[in-house]
N, C-alpha and C. Protein backbone atom coordinates (compact mmCIF):
# COMPACT_ATOMS: atom_id res chain seq x y z
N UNK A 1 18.50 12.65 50.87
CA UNK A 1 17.05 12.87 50.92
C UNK A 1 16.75 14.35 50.65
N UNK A 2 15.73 14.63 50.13
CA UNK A 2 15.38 15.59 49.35
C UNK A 2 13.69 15.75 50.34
N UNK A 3 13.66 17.03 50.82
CA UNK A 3 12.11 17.18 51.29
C UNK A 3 11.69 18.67 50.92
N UNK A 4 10.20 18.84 50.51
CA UNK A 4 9.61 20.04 49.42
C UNK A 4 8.30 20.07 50.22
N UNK A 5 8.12 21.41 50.44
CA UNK A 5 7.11 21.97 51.10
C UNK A 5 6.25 23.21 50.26
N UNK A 6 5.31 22.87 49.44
CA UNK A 6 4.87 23.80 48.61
C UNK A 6 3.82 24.75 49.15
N UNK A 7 3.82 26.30 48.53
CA UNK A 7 2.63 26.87 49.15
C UNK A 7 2.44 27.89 48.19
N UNK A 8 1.87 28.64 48.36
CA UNK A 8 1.03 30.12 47.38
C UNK A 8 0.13 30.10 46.37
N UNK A 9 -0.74 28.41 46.96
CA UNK A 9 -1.57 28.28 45.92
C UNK A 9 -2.69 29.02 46.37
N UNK A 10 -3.76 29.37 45.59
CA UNK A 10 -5.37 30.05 45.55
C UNK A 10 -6.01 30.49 44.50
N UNK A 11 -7.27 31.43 44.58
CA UNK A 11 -7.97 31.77 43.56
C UNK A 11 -7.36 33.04 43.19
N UNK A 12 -7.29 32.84 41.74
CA UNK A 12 -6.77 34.21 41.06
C UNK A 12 -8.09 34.26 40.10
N UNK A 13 -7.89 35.40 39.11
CA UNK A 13 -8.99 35.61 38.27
C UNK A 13 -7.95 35.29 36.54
N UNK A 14 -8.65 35.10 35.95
CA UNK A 14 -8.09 35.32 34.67
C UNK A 14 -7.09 36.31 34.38
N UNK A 15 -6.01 36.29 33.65
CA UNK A 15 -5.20 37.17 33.49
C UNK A 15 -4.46 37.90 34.85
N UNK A 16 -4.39 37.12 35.44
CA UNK A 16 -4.00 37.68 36.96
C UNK A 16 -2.22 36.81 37.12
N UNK A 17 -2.18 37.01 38.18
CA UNK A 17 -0.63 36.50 38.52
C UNK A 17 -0.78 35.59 39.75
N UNK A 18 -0.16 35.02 39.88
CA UNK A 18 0.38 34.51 41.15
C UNK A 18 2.18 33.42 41.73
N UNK A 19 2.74 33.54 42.85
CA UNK A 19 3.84 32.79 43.24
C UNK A 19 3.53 31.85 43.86
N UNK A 20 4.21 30.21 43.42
CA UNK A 20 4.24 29.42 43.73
C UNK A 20 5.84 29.49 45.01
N UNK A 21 5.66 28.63 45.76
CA UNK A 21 6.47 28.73 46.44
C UNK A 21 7.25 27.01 46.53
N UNK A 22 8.25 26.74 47.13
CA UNK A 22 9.07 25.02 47.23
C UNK A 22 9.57 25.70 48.00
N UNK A 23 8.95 25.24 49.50
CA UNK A 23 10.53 25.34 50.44
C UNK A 23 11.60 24.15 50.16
N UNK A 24 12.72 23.77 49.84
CA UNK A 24 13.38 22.56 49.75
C UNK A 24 14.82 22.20 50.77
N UNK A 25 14.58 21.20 51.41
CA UNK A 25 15.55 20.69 52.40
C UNK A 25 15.68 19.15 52.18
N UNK A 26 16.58 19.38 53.11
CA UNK A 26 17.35 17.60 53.05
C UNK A 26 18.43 17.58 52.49
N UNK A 27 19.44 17.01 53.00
CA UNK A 27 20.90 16.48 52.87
C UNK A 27 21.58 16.68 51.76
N UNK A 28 20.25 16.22 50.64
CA UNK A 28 20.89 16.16 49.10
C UNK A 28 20.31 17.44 48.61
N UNK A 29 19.48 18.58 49.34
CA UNK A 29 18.89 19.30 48.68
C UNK A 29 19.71 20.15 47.49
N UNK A 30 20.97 20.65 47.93
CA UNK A 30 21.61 21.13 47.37
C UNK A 30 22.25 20.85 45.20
N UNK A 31 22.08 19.44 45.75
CA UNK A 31 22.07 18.40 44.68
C UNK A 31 21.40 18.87 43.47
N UNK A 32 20.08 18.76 43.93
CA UNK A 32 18.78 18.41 43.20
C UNK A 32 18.55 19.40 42.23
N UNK A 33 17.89 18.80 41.21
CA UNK A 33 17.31 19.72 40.16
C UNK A 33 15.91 19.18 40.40
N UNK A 34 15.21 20.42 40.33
CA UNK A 34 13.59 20.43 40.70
C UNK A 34 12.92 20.86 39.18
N UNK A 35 11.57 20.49 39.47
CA UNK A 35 10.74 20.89 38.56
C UNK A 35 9.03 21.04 39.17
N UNK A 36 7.87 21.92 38.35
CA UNK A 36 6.62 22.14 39.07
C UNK A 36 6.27 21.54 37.60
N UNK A 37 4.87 20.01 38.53
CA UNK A 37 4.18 19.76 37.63
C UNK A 37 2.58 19.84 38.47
N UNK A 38 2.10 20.08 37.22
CA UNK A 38 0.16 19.88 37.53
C UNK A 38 -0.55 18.51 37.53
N UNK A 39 -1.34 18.74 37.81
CA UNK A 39 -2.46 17.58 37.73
C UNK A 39 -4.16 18.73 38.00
N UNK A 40 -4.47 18.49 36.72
CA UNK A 40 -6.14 19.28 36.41
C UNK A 40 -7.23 18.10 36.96
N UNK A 41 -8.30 17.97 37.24
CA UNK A 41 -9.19 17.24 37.56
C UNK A 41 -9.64 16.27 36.20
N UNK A 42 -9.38 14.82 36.34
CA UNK A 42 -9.98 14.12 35.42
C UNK A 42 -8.72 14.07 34.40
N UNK A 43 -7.58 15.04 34.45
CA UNK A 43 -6.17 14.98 33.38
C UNK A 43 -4.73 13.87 33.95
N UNK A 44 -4.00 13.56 33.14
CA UNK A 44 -3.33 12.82 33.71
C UNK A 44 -2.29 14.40 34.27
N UNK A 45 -1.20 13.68 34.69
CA UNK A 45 -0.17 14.75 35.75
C UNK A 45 0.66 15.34 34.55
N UNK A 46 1.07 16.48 34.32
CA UNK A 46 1.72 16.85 33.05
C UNK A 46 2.72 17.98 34.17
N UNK A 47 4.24 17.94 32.98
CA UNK A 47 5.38 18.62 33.82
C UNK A 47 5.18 19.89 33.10
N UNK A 48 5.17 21.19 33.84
CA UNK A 48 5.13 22.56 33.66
C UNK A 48 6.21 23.51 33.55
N UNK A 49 7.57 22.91 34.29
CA UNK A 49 9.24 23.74 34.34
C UNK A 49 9.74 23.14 34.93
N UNK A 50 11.28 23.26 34.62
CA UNK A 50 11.86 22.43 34.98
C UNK A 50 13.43 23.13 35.70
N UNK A 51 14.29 22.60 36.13
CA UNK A 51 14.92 23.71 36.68
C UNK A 51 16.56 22.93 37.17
N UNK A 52 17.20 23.35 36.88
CA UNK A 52 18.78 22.57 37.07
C UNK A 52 19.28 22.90 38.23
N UNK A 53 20.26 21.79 38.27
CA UNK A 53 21.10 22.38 39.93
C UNK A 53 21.57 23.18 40.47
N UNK A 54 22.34 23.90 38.48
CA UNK A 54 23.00 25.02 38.48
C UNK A 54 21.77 26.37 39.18
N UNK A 55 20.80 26.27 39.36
CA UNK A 55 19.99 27.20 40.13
C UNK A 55 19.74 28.31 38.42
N UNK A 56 19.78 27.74 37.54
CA UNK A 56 19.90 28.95 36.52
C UNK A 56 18.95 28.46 34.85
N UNK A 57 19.35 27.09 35.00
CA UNK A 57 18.96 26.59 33.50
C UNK A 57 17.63 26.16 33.67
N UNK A 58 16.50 26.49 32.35
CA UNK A 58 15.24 26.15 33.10
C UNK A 58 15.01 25.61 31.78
N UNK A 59 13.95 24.72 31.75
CA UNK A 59 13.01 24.32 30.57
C UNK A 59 11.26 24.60 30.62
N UNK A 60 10.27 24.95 29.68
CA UNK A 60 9.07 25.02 30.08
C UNK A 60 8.52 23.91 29.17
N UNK A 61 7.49 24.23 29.15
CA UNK A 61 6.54 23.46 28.97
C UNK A 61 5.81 24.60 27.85
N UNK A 62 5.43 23.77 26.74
CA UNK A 62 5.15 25.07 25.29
C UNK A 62 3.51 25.50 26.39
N UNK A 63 2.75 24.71 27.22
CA UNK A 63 1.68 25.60 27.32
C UNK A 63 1.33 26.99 28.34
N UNK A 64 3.01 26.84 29.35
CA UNK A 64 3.32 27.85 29.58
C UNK A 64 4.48 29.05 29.56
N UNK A 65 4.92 28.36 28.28
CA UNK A 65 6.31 29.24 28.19
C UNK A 65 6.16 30.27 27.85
N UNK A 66 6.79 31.52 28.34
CA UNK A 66 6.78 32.90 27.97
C UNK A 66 5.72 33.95 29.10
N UNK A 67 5.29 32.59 30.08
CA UNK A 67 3.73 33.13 30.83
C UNK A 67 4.27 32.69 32.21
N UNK A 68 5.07 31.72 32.38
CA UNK A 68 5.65 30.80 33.60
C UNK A 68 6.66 31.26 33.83
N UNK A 69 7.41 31.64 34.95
CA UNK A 69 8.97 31.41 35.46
C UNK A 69 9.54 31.12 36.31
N UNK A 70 10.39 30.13 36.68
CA UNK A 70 10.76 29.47 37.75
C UNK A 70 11.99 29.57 37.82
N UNK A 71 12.63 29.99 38.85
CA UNK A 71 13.58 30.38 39.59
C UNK A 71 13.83 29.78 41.42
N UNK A 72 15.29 29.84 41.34
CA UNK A 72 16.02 29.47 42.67
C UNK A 72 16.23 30.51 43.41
N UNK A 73 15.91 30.92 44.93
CA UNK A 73 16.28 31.28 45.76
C UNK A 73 17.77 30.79 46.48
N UNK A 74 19.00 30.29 45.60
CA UNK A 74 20.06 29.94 46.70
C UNK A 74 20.12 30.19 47.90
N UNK A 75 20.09 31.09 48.40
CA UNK A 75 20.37 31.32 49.91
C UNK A 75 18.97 31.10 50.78
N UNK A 76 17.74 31.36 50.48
CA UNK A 76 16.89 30.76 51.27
C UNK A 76 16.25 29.06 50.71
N UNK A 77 16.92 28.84 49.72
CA UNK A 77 16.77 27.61 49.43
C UNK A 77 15.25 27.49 48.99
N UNK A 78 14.38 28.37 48.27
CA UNK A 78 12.80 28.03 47.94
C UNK A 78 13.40 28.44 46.68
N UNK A 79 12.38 27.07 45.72
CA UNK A 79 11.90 27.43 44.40
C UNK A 79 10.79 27.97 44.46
N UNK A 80 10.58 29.26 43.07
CA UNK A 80 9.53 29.84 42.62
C UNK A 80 8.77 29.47 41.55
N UNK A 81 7.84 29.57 41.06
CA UNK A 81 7.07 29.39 40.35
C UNK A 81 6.17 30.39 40.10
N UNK A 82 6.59 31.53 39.17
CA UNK A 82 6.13 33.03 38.91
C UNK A 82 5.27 32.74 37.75
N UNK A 83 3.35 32.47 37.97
CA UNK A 83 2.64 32.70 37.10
C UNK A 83 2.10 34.05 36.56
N UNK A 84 2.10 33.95 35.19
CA UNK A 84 1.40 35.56 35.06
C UNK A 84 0.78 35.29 33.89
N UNK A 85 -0.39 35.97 33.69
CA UNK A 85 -1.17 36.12 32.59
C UNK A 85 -2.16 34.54 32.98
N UNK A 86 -2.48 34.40 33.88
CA UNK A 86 -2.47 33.12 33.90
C UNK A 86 -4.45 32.85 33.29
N UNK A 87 -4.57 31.55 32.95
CA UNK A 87 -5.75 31.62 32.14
C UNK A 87 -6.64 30.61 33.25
N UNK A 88 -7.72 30.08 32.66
CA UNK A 88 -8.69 29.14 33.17
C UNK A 88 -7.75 27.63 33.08
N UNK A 89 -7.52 27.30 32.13
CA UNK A 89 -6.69 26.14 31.99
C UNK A 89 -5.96 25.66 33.07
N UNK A 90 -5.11 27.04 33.53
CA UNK A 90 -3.87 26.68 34.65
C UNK A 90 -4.52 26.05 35.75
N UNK A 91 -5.55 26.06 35.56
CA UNK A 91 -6.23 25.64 36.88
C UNK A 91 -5.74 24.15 37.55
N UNK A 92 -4.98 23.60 38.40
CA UNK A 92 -4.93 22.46 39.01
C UNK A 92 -4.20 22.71 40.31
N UNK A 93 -3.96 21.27 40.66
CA UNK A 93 -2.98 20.92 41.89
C UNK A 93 -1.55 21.04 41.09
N UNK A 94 -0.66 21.95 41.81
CA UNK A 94 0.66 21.85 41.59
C UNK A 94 1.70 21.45 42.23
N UNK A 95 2.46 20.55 41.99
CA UNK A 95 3.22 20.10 43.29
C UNK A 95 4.78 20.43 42.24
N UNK A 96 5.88 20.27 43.69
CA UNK A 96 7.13 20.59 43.24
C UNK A 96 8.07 19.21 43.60
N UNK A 97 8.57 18.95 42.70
CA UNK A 97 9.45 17.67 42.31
C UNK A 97 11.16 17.26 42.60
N UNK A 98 11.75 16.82 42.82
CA UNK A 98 13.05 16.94 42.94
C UNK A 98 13.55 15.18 42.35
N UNK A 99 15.03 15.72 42.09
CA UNK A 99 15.47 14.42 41.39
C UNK A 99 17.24 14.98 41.23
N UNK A 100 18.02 13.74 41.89
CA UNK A 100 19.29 14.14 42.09
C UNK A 100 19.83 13.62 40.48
N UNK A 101 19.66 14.18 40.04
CA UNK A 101 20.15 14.51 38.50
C UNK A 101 19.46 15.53 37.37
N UNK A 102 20.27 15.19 36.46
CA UNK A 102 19.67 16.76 35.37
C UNK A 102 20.35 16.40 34.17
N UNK A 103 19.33 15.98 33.16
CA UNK A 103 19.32 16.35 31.80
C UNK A 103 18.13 17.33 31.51
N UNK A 104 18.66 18.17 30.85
CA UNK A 104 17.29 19.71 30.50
C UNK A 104 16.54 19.46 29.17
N UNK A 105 16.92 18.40 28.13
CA UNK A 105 16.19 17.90 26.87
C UNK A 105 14.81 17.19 27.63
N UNK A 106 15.36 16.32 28.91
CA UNK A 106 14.50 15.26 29.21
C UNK A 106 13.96 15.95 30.86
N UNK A 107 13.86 16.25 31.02
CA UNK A 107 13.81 17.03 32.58
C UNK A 107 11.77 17.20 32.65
N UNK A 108 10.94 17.93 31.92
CA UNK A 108 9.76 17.85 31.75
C UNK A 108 9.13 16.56 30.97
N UNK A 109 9.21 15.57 32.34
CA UNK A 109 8.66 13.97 32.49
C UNK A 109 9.29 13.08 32.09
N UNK A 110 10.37 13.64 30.88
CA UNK A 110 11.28 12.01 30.01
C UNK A 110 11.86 11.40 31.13
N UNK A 111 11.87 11.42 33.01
CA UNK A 111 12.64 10.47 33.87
C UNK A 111 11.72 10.90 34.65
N UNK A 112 11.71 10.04 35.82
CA UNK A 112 11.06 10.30 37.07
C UNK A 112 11.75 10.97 38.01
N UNK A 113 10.82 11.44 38.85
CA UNK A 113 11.34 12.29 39.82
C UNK A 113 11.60 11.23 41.05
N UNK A 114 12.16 11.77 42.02
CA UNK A 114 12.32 10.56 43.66
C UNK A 114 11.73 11.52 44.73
N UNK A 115 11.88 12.98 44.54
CA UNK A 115 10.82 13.66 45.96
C UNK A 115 9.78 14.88 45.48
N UNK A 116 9.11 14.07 46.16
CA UNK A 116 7.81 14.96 45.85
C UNK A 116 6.77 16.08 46.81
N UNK A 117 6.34 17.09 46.94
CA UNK A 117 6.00 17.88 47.85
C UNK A 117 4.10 17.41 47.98
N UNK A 118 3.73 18.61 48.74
CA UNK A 118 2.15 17.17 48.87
C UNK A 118 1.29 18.47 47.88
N UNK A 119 1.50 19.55 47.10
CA UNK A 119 0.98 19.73 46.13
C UNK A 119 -0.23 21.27 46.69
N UNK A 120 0.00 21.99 46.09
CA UNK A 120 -1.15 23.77 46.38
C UNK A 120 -1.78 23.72 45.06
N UNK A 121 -3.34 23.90 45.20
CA UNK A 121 -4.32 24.08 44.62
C UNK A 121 -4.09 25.32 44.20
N UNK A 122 -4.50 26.04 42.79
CA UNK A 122 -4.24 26.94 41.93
C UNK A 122 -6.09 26.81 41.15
N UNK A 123 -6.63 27.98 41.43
CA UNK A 123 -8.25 27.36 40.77
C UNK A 123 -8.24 29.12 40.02
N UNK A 124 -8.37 29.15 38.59
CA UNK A 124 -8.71 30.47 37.88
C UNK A 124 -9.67 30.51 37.53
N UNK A 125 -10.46 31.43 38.13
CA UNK A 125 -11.84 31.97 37.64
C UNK A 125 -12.27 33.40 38.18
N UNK A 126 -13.00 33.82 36.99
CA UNK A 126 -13.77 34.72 37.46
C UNK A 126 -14.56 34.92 38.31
């Protein structure tokens, strides 16, 4: 079992930054390759990064690659989710994902995930 506790969501302004946080526990946590996906109001749920067991290999998502970075904490066991430059768009619910396996071609949505965190609001505006 895999359990994800997300936080560092809020209002930023355009072009601003902010850290997503995944506390992650449970038995298999160690296992797991995680990933942070959105859900915008009225959009279906779309995957944003993706992130391997190895704590190292990541995949994005073309609408935030180069702007997004997600990284492992090994020893305190939280994934990050380092926005920057971030626009109006980014705006949604973000939740953090886990799934005791890892292909990195297919990792942003080509399989489902099995644990899911209950998701931090992210709202950009001026």
């Amino acid at each position: 079992q895999v359990y994800l506790v997300e936080s560092g969501g809020g209002l930023v302004q355009p072009g601003g930054s902010l850290r997503l946080s995944c506390a992650v526990s449970g038995a298999a946590a160690v296992y797991s390759s995680l990933a942070w996906f959105r859900q915008a109001p009225g959009k279906e749920r779309e995957a944003v990064s993706c992130l391997g067991p190895d704590g190292t290999t990541t995949n994005y998502a073309d609408s935030v690659k180069g702007r997004f970075t997600m990284f492992r904490d090994t020893v305190e066991n939280i994934v990050y989710l380092q926005m920057d430059n971030i626009r109006p768009e980014d705006t949604a619910v973000y939740y953090c994902a886990g799934v005791l396996f890892w292909v990195r071609s297919r990792c942003l949505g080509g399989y489902d995930y099995d644990y899911w965190g209950q998701g931090t609001q992210v709202t950009v505006s001026s």
